[in-house]
Protein backbone atom coordinates (compact mmCIF):
# COMPACT_ATOMS: atom_id res chain seq x y z
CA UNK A 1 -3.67 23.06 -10.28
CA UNK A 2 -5.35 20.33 -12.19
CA UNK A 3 -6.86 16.65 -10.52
CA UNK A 4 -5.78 13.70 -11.60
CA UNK A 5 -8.27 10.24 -11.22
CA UNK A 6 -5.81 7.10 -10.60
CA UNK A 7 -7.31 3.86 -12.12
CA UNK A 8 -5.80 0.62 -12.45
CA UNK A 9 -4.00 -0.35 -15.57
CA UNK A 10 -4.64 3.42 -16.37
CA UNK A 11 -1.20 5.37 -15.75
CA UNK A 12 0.45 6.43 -18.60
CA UNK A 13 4.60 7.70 -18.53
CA UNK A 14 3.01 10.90 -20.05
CA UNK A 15 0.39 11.31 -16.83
CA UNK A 16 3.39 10.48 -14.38
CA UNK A 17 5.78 12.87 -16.12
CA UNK A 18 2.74 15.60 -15.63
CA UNK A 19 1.73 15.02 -12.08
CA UNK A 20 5.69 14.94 -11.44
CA UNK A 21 6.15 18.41 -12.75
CA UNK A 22 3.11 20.48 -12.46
CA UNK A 23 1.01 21.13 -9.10
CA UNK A 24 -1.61 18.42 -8.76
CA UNK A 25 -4.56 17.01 -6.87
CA UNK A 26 -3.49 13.16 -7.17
CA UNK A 27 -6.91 10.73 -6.32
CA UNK A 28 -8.45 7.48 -6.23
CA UNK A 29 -10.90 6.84 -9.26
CA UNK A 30 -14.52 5.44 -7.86
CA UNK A 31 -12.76 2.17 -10.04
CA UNK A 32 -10.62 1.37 -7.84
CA UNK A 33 -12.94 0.82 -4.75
CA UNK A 34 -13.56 -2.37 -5.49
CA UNK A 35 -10.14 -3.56 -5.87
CA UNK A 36 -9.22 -2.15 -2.45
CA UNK A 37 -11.86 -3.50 -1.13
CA UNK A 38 -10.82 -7.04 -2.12
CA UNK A 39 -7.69 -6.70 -1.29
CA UNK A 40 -8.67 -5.02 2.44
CA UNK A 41 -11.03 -8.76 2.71
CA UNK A 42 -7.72 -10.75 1.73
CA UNK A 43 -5.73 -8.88 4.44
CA UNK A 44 -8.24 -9.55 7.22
CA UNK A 45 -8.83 -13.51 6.14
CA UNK A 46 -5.34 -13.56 6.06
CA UNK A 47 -5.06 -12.55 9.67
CA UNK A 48 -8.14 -14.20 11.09
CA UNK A 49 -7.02 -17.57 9.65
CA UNK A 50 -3.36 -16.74 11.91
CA UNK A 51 -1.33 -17.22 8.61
CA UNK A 52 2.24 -16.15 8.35
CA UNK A 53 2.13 -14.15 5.06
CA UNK A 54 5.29 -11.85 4.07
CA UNK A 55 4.68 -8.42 4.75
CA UNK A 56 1.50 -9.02 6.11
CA UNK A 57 3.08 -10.27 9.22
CA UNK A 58 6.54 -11.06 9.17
CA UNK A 59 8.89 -8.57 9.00
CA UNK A 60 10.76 -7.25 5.45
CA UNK A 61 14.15 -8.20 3.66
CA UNK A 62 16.42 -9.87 6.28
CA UNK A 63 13.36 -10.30 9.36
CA UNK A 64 11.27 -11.87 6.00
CA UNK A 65 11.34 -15.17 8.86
CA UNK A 66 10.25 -13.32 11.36
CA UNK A 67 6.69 -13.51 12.64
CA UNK A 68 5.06 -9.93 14.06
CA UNK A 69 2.26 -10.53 16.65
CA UNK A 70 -1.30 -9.30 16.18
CA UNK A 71 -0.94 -7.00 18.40
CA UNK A 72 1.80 -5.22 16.38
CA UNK A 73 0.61 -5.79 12.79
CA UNK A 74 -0.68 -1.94 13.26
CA UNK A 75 2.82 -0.77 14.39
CA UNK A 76 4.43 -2.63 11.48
CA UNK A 77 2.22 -1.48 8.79
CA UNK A 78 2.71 2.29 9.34
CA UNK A 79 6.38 1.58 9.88
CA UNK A 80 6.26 0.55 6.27
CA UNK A 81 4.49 3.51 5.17
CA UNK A 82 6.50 5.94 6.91
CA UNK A 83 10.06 4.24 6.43
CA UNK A 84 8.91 4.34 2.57
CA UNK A 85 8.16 8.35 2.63
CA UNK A 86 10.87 9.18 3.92
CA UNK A 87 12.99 7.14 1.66
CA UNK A 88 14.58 5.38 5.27
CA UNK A 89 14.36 1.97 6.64
């Protein structure tokens, strides 16, 4: 088994076509912290500042117009995940 660093703008079709077919230990490059970390801030501004933002807080495709309460945005977001692993939803 080999590891293989993600960075942004980094994947090649010849690194997805390896860590498709061999056994691999798939990871975040250090790089990439502070991109998620950015992206984690515009999230949470998003939600102090009670914006309606799609897929942030409404719901997806067809429910695009409807708004999920705060209290749900937890629910929703590992809905997404989860529908999206299991290739359902």
């Amino acid at each position: 088994m080999y590891s293989y660093a993600i960075r942004p703008g980094a994947m090649t079709l010849a690194a997805a076509r390896r860590i498709y077919q061999e056994p691999v230990e798939v990871r975040l490059d250090g790089s990439a912290d502070a991109a998620v970390q950015a992206s984690v801030d515009a999230v949470n501004q998003i939600v102090a500042e009670d914006r309606t933002v799609y897929g942030i807080n409404t719901g997806f495709g067809l429910l695009a117009n409807t708004r999920i309460e705060r209290e749900n945005l937890k629910l929703l977001q590992r809905s997404l995940v989860l529908s999206h692993a299991t290739g359902l939803g």
